[in-house]
PDB file of N, CA and C in Angstrom:
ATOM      1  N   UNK A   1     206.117 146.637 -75.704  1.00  0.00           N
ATOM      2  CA  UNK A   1     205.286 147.080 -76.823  1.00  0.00           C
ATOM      3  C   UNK A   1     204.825 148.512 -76.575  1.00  0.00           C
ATOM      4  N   UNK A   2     204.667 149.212 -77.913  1.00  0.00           N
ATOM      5  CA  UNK A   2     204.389 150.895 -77.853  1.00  0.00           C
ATOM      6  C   UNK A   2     203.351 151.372 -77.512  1.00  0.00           C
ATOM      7  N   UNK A   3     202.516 151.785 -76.889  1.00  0.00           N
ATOM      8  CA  UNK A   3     201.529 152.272 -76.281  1.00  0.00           C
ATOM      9  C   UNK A   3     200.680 153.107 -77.653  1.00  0.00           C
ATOM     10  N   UNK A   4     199.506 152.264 -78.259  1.00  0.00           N
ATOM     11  CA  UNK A   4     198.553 152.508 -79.460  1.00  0.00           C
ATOM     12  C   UNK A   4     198.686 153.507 -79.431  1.00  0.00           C
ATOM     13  N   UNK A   5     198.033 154.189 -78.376  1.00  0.00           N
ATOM     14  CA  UNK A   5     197.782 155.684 -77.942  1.00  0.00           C
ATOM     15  C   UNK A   5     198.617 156.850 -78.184  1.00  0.00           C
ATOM     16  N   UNK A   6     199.835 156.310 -78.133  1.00  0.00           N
ATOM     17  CA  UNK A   6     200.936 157.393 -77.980  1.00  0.00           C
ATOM     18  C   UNK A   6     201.569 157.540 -79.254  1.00  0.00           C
ATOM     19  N   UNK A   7     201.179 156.508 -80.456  1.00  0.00           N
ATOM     20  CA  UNK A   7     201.540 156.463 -81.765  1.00  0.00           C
ATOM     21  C   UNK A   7     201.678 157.882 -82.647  1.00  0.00           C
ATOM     22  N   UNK A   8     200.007 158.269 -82.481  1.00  0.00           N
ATOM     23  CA  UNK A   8     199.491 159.323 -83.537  1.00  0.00           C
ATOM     24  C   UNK A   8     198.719 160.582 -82.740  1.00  0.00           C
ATOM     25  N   UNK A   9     198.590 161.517 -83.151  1.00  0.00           N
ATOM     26  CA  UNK A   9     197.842 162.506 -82.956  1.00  0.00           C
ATOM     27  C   UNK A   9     196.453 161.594 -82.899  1.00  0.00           C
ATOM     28  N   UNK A  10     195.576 161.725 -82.067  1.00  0.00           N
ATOM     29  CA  UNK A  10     194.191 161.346 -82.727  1.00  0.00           C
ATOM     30  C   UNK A  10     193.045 162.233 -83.509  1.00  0.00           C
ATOM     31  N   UNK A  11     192.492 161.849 -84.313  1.00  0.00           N
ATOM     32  CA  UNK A  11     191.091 162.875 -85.150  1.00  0.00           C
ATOM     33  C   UNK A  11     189.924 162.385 -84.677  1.00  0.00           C
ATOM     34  N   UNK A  12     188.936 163.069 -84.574  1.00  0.00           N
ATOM     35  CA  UNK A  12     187.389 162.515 -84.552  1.00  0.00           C
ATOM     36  C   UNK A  12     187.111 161.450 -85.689  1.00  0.00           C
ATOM     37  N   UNK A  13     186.117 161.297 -85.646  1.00  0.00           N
ATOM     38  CA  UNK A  13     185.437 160.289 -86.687  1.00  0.00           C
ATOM     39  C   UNK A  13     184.737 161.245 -87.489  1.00  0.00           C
ATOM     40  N   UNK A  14     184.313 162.548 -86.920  1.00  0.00           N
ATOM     41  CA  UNK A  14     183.717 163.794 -87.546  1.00  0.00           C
ATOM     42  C   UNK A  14     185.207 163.733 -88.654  1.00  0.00           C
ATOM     43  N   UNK A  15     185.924 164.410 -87.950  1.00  0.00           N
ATOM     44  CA  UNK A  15     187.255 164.987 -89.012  1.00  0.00           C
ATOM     45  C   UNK A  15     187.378 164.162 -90.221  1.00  0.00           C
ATOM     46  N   UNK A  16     187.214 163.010 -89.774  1.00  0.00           N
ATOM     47  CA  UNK A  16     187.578 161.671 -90.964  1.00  0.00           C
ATOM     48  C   UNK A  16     187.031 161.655 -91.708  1.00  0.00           C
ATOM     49  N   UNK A  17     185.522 162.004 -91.836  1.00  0.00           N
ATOM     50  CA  UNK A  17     184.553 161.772 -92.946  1.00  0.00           C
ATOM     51  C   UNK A  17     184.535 163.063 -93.767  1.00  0.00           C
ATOM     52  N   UNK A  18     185.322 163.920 -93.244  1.00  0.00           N
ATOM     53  CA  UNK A  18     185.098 165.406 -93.964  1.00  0.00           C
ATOM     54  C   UNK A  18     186.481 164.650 -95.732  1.00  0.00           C
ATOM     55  N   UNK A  19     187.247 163.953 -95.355  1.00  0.00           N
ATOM     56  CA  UNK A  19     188.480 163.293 -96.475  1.00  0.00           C
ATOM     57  C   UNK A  19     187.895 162.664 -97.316  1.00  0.00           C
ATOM     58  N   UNK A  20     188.070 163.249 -98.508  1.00  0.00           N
ATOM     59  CA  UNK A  20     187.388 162.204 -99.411  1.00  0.00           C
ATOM     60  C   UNK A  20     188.664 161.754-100.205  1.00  0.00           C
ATOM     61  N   UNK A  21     188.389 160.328-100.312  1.00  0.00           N
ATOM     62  CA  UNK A  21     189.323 159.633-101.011  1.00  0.00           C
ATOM     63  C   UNK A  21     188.858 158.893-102.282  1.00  0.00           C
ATOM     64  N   UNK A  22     189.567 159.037-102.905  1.00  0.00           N
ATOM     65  CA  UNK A  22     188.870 158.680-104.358  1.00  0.00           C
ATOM     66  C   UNK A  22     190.030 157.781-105.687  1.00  0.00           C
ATOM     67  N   UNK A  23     189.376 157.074-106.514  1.00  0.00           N
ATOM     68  CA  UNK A  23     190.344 156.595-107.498  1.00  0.00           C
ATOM     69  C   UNK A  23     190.554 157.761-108.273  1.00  0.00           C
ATOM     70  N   UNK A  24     191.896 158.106-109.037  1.00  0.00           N
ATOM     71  CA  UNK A  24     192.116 158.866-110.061  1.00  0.00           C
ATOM     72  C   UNK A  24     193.010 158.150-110.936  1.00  0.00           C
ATOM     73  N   UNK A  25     192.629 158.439-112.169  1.00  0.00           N
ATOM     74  CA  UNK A  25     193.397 157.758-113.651  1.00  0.00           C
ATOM     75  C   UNK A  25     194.626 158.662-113.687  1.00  0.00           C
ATOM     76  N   UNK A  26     195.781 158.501-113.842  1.00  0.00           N
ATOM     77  CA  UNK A  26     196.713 159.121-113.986  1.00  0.00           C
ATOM     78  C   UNK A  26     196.623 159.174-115.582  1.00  0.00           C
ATOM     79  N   UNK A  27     196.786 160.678-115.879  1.00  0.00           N
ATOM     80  CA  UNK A  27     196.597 160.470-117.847  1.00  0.00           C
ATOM     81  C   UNK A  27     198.152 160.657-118.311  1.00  0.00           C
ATOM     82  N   UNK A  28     198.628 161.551-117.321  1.00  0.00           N
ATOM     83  CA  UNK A  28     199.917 162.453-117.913  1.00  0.00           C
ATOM     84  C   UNK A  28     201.307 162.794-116.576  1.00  0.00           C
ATOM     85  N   UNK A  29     202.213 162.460-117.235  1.00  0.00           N
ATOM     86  CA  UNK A  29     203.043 162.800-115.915  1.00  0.00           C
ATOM     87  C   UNK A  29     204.588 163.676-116.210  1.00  0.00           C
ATOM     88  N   UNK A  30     205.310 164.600-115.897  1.00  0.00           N
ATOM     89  CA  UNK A  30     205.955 164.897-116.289  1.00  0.00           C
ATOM     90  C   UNK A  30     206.695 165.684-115.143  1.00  0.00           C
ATOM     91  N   UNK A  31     208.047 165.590-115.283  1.00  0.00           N
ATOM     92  CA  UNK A  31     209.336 166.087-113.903  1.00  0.00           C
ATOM     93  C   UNK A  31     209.064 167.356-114.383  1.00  0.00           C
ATOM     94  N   UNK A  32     209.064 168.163-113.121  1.00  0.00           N
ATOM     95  CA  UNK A  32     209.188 169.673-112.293  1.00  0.00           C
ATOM     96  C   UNK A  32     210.436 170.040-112.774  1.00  0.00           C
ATOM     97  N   UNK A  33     210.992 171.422-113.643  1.00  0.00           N
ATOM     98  CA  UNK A  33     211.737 171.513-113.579  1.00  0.00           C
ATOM     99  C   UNK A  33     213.017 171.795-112.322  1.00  0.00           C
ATOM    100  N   UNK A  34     214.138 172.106-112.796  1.00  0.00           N
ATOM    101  CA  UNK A  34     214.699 172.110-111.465  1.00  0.00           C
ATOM    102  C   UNK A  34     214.433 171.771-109.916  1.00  0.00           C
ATOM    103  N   UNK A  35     214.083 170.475-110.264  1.00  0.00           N
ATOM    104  CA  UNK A  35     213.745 169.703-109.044  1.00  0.00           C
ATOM    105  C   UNK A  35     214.024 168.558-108.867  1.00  0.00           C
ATOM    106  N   UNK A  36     214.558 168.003-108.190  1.00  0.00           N
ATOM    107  CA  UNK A  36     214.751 166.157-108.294  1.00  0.00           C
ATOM    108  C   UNK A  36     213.393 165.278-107.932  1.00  0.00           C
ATOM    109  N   UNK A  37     213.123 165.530-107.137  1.00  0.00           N
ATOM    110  CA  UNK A  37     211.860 164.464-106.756  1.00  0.00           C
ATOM    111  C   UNK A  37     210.253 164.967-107.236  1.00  0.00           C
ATOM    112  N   UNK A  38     209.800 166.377-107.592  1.00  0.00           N
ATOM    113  CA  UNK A  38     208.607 166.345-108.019  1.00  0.00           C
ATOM    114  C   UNK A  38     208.040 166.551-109.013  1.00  0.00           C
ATOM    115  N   UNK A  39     207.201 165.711-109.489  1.00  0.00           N
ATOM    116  CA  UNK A  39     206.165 165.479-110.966  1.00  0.00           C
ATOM    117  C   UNK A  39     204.568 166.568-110.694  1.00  0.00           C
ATOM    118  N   UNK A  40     204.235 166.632-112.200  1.00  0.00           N
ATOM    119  CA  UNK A  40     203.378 167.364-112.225  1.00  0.00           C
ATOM    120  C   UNK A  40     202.279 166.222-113.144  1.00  0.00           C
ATOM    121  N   UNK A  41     201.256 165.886-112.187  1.00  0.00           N
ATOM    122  CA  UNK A  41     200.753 164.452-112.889  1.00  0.00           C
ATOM    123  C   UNK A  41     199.342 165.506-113.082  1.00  0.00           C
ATOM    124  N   UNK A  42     198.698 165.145-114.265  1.00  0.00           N
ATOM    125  CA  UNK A  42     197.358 165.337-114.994  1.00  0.00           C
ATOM    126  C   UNK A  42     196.503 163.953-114.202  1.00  0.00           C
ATOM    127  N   UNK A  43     195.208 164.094-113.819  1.00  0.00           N
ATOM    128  CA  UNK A  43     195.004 162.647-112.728  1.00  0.00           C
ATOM    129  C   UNK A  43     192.828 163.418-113.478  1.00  0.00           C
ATOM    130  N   UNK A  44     192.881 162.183-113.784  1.00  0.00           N
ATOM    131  CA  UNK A  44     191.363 162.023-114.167  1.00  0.00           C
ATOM    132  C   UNK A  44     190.172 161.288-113.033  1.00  0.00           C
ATOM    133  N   UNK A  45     189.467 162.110-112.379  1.00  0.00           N
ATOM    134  CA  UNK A  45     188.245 161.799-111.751  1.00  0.00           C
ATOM    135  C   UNK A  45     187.357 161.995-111.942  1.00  0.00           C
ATOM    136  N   UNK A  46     186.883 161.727-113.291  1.00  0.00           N
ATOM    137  CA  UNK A  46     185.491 161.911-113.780  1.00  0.00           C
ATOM    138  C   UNK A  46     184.892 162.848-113.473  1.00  0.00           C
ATOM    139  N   UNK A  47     185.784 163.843-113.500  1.00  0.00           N
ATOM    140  CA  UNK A  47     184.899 165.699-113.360  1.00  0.00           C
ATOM    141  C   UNK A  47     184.750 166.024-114.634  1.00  0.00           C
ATOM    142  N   UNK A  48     185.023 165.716-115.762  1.00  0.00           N
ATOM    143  CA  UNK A  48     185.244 166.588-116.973  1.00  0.00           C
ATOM    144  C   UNK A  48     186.575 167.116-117.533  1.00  0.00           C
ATOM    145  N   UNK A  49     187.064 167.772-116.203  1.00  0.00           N
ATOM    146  CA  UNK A  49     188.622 168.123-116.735  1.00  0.00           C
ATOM    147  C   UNK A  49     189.409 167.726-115.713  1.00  0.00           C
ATOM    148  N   UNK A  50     190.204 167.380-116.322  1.00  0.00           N
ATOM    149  CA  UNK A  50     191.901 166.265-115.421  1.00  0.00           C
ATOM    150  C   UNK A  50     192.403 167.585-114.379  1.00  0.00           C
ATOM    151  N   UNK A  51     192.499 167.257-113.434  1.00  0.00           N
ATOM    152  CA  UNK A  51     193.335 168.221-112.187  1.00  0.00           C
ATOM    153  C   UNK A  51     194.792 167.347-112.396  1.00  0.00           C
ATOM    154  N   UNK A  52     195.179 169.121-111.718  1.00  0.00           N
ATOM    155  CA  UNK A  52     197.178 168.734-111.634  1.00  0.00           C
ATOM    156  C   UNK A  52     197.154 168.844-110.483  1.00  0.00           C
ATOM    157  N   UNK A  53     197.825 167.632-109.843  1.00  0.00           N
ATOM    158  CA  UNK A  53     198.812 167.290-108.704  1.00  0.00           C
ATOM    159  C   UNK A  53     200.220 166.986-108.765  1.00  0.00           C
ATOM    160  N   UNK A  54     200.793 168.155-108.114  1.00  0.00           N
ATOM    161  CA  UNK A  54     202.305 167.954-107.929  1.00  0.00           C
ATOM    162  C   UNK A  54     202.630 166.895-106.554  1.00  0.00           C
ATOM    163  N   UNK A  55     203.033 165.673-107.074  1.00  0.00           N
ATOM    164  CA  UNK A  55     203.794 164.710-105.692  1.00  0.00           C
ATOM    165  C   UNK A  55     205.421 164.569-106.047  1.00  0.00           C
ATOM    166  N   UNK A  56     206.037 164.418-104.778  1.00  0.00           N
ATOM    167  CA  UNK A  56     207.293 164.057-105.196  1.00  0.00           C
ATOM    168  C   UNK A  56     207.516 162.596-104.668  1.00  0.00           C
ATOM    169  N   UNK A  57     207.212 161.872-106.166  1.00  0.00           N
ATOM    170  CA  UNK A  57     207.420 160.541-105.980  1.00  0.00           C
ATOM    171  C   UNK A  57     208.468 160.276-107.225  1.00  0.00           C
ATOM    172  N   UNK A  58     209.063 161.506-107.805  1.00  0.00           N
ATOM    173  CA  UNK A  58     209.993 161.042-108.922  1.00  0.00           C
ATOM    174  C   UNK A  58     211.163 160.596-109.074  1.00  0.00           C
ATOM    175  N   UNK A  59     211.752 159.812-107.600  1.00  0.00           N
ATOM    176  CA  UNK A  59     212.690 159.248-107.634  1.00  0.00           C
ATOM    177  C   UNK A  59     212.232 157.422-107.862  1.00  0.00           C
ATOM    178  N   UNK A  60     211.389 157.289-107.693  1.00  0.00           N
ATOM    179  CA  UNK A  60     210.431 156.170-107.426  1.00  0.00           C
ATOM    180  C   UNK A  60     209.897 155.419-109.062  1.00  0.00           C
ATOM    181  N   UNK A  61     209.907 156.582-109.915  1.00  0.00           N
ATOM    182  CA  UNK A  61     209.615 156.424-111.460  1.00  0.00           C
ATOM    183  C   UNK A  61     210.469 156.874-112.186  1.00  0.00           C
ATOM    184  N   UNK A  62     211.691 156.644-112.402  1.00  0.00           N
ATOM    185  CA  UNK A  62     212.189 157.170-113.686  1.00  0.00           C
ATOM    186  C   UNK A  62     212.082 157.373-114.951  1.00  0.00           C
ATOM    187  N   UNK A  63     211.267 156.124-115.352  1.00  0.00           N
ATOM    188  CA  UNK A  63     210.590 156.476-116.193  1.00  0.00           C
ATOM    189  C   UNK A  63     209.217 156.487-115.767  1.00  0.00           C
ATOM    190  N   UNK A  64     208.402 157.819-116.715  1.00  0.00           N
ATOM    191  CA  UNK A  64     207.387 158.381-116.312  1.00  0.00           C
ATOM    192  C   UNK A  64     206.437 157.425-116.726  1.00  0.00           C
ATOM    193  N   UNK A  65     206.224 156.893-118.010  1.00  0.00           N
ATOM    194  CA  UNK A  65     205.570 155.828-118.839  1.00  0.00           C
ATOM    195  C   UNK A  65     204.878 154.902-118.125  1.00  0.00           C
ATOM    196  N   UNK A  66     205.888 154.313-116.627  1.00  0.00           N
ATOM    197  CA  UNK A  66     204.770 153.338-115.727  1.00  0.00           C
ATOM    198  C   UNK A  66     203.927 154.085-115.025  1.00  0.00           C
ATOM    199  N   UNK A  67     204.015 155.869-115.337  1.00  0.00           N
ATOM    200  CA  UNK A  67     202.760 155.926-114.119  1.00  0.00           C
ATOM    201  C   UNK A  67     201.198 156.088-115.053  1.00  0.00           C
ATOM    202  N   UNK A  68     201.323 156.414-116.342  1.00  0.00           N
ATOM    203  CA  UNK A  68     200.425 156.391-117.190  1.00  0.00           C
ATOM    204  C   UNK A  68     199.180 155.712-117.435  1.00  0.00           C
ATOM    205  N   UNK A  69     198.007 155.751-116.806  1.00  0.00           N
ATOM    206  CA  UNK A  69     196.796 154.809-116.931  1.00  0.00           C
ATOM    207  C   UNK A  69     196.719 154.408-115.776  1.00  0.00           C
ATOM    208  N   UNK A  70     197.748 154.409-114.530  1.00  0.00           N
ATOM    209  CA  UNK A  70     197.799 153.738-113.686  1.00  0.00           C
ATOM    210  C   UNK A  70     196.466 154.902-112.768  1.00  0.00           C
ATOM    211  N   UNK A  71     195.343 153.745-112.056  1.00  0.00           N
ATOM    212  CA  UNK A  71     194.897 154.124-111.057  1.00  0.00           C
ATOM    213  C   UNK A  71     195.326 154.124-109.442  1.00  0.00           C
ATOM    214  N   UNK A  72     195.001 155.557-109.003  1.00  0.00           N
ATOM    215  CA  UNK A  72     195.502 155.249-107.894  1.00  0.00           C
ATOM    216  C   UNK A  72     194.491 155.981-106.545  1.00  0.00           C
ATOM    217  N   UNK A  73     195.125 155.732-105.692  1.00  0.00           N
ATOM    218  CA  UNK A  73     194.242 156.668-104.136  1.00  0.00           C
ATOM    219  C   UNK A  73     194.643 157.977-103.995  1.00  0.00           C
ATOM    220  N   UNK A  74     193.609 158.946-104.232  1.00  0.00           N
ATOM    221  CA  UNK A  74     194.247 160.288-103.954  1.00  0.00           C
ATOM    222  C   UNK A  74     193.203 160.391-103.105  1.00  0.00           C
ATOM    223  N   UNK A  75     194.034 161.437-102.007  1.00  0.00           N
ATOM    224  CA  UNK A  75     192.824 162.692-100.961  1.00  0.00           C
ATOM    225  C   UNK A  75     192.333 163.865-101.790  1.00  0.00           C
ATOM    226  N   UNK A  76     191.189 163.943-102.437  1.00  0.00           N
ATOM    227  CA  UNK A  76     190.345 164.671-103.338  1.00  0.00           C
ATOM    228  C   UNK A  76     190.393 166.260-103.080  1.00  0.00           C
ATOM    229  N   UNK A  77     190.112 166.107-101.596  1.00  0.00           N
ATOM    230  CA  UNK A  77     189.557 167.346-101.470  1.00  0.00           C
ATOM    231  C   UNK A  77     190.520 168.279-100.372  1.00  0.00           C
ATOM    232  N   UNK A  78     191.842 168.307-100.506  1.00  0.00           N
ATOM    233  CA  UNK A  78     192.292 169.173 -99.852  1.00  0.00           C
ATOM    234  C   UNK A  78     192.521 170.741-100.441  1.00  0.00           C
ATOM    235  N   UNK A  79     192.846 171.618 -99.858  1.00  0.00           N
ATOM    236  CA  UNK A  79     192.984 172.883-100.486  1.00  0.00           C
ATOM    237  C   UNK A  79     194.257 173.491-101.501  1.00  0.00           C
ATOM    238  N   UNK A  80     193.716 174.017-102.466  1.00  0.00           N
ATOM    239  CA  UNK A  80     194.735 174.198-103.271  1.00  0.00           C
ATOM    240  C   UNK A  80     195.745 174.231-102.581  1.00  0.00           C
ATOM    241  N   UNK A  81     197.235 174.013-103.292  1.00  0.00           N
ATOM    242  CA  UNK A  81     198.492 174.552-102.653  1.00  0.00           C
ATOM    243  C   UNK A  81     199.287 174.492-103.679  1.00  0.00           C
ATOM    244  N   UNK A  82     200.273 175.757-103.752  1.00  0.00           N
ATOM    245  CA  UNK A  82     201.211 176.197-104.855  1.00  0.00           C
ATOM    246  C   UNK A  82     202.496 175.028-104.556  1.00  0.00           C
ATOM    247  N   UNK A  83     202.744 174.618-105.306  1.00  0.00           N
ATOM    248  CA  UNK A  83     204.639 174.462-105.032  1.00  0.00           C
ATOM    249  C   UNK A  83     205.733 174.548-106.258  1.00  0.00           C
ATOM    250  N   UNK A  84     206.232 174.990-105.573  1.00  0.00           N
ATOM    251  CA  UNK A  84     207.894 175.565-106.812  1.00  0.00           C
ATOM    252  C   UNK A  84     206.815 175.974-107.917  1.00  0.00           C
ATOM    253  N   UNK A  85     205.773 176.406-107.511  1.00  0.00           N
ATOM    254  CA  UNK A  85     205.133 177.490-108.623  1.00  0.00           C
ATOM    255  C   UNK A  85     203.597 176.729-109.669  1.00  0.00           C
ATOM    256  N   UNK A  86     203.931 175.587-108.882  1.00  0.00           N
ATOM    257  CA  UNK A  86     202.407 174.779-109.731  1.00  0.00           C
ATOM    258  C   UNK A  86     201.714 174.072-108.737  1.00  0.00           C
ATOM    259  N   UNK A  87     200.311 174.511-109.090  1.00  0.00           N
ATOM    260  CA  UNK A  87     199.247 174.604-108.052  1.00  0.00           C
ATOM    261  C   UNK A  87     198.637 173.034-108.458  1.00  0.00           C
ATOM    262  N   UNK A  88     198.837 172.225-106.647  1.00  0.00           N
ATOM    263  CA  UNK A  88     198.184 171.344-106.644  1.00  0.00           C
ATOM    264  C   UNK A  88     196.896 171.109-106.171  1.00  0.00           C
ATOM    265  N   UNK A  89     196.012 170.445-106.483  1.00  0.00           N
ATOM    266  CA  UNK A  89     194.647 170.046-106.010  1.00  0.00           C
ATOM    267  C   UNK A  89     194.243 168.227-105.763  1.00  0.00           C
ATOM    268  N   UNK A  90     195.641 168.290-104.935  1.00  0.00           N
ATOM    269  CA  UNK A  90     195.056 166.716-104.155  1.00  0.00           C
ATOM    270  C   UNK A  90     196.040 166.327-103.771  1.00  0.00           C
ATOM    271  N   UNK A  91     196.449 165.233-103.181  1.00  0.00           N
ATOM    272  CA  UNK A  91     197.663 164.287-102.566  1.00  0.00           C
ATOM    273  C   UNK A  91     197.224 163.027-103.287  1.00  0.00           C
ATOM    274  N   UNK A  92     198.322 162.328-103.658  1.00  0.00           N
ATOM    275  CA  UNK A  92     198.698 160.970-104.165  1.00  0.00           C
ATOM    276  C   UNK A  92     198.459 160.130-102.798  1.00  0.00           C
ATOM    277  N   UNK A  93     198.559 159.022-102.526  1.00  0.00           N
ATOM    278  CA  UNK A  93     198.607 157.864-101.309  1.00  0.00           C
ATOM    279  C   UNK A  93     199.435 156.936-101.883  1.00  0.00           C
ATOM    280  N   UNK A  94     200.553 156.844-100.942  1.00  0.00           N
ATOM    281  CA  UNK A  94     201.555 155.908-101.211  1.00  0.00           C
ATOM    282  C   UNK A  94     202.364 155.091 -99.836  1.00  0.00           C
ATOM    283  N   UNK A  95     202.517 154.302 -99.438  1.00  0.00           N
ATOM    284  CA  UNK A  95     203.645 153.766 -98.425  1.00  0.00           C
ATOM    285  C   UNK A  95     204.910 153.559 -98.597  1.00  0.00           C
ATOM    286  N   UNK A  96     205.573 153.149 -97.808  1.00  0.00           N
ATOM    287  CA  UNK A  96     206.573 153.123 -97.649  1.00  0.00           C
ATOM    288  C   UNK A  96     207.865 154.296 -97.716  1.00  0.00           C
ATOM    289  N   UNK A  97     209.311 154.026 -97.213  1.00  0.00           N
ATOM    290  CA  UNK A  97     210.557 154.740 -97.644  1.00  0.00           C
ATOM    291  C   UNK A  97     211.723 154.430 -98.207  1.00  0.00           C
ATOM    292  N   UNK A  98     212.734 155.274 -98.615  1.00  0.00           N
ATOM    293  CA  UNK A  98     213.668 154.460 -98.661  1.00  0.00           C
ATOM    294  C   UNK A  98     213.257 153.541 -99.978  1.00  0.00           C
ATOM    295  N   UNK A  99     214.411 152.388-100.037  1.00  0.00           N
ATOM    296  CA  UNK A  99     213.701 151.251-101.158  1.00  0.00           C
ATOM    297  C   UNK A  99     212.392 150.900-101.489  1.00  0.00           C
ATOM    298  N   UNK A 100     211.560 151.126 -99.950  1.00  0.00           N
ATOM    299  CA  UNK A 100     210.488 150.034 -99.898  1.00  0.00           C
ATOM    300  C   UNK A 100     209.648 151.579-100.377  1.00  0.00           C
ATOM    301  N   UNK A 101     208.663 151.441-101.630  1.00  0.00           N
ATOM    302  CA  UNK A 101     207.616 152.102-101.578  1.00  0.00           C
ATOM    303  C   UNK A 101     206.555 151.627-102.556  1.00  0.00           C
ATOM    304  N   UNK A 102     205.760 151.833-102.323  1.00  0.00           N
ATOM    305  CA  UNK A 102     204.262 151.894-103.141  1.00  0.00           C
ATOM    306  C   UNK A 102     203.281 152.368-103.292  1.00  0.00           C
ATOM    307  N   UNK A 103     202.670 152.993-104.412  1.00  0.00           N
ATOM    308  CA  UNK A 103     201.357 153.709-104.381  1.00  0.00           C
ATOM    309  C   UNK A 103     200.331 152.807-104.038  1.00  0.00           C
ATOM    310  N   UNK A 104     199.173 153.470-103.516  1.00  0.00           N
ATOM    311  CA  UNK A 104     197.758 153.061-103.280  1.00  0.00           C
ATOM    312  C   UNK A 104     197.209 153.042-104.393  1.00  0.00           C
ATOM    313  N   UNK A 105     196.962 151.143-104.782  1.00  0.00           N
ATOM    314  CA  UNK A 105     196.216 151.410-106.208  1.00  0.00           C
ATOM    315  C   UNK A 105     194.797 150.156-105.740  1.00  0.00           C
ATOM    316  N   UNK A 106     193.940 150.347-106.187  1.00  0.00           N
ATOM    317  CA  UNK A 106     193.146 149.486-106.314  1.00  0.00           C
ATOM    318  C   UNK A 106     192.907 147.672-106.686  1.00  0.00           C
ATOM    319  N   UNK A 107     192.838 146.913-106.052  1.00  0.00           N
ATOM    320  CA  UNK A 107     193.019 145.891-107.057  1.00  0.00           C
ATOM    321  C   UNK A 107     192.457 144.999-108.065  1.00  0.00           C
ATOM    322  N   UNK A 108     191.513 145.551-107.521  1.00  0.00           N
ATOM    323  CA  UNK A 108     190.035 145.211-108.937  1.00  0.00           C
ATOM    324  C   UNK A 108     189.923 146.196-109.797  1.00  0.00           C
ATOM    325  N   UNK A 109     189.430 146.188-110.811  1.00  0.00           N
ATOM    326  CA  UNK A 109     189.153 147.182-111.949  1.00  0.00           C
ATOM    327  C   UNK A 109     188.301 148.065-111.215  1.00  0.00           C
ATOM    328  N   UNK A 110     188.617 149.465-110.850  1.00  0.00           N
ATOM    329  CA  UNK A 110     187.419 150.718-110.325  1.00  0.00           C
ATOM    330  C   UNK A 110     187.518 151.670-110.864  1.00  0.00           C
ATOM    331  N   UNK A 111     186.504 152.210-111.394  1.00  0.00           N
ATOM    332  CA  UNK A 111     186.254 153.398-112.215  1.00  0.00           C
ATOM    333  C   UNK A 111     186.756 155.134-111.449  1.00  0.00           C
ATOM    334  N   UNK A 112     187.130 155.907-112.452  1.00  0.00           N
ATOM    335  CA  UNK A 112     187.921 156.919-111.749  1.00  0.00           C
ATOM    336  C   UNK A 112     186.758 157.804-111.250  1.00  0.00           C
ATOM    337  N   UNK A 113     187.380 158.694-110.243  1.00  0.00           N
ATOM    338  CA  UNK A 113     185.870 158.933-109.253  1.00  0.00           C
ATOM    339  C   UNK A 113     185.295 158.397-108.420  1.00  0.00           C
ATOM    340  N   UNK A 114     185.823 156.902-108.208  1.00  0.00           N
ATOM    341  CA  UNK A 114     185.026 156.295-107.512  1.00  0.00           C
ATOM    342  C   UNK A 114     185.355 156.876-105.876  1.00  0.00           C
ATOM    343  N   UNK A 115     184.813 157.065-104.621  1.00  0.00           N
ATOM    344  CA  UNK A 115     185.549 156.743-102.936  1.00  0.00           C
ATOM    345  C   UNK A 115     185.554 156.108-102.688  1.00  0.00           C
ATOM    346  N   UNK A 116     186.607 155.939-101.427  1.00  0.00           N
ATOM    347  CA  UNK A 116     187.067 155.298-100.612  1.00  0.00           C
ATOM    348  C   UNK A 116     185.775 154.740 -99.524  1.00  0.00           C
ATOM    349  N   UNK A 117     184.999 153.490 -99.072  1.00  0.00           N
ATOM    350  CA  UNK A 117     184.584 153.981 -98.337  1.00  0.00           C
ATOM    351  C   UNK A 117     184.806 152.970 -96.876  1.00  0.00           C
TER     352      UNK A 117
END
């Protein structure tokens, strides 16, 4: 058996609490041009106005329609970052590869905005 330890980088418990994780409503989703795998999703957290996050989970949805309404786990608060030219403000949470994947969704009804805690 693999030695826990030797798995992961480790973080403080400081570092950890600085992540905020939160539900977001997915309102809108739509493929990146010239790109195979990344979407430019509109994601509602009860700020007032919907932030865009670019993930590349668009091999995973072909059609865009199931990601619509769907709540899910995003990391809130990381720092902007451009890609192929559209600026994201968060990460999606999802497992798996390959065949096996799934987003982080809630399984009780939770309001968008809500954290992780």
């Amino acid at each position: 058996m693999e030695d826990i330890n030797k798995l992961s980088e480790k973080i403080s418990y400081e570092d950890f609490k600085k992540v905020e994780i939160k539900v977001g409503k997915i309102i809108s989703a739509e493929k990146i041009p010239d790109t195979d795998k990344l979407l430019k999703l509109m994601v509602d957290f009860a700020e007032g106005l919907p932030r865009q996050i670019v993930s590349g989970i668009a091999l995973y949805f072909p059609d865009l329609s199931e990601l619509i309404d769907k709540k899910c786990m995003f990391v809130a608060n990381l720092e902007p970052r451009t890609i192929k030219g559209f600026e994201s403000n968060g990460m999606i949470l999802a497992v798996g590869e390959g065949d096996s994947f799934s987003l982080l969704e809630p399984k009780q009804e939770i309001l968008p905005g809500s954290s992780a805690r």
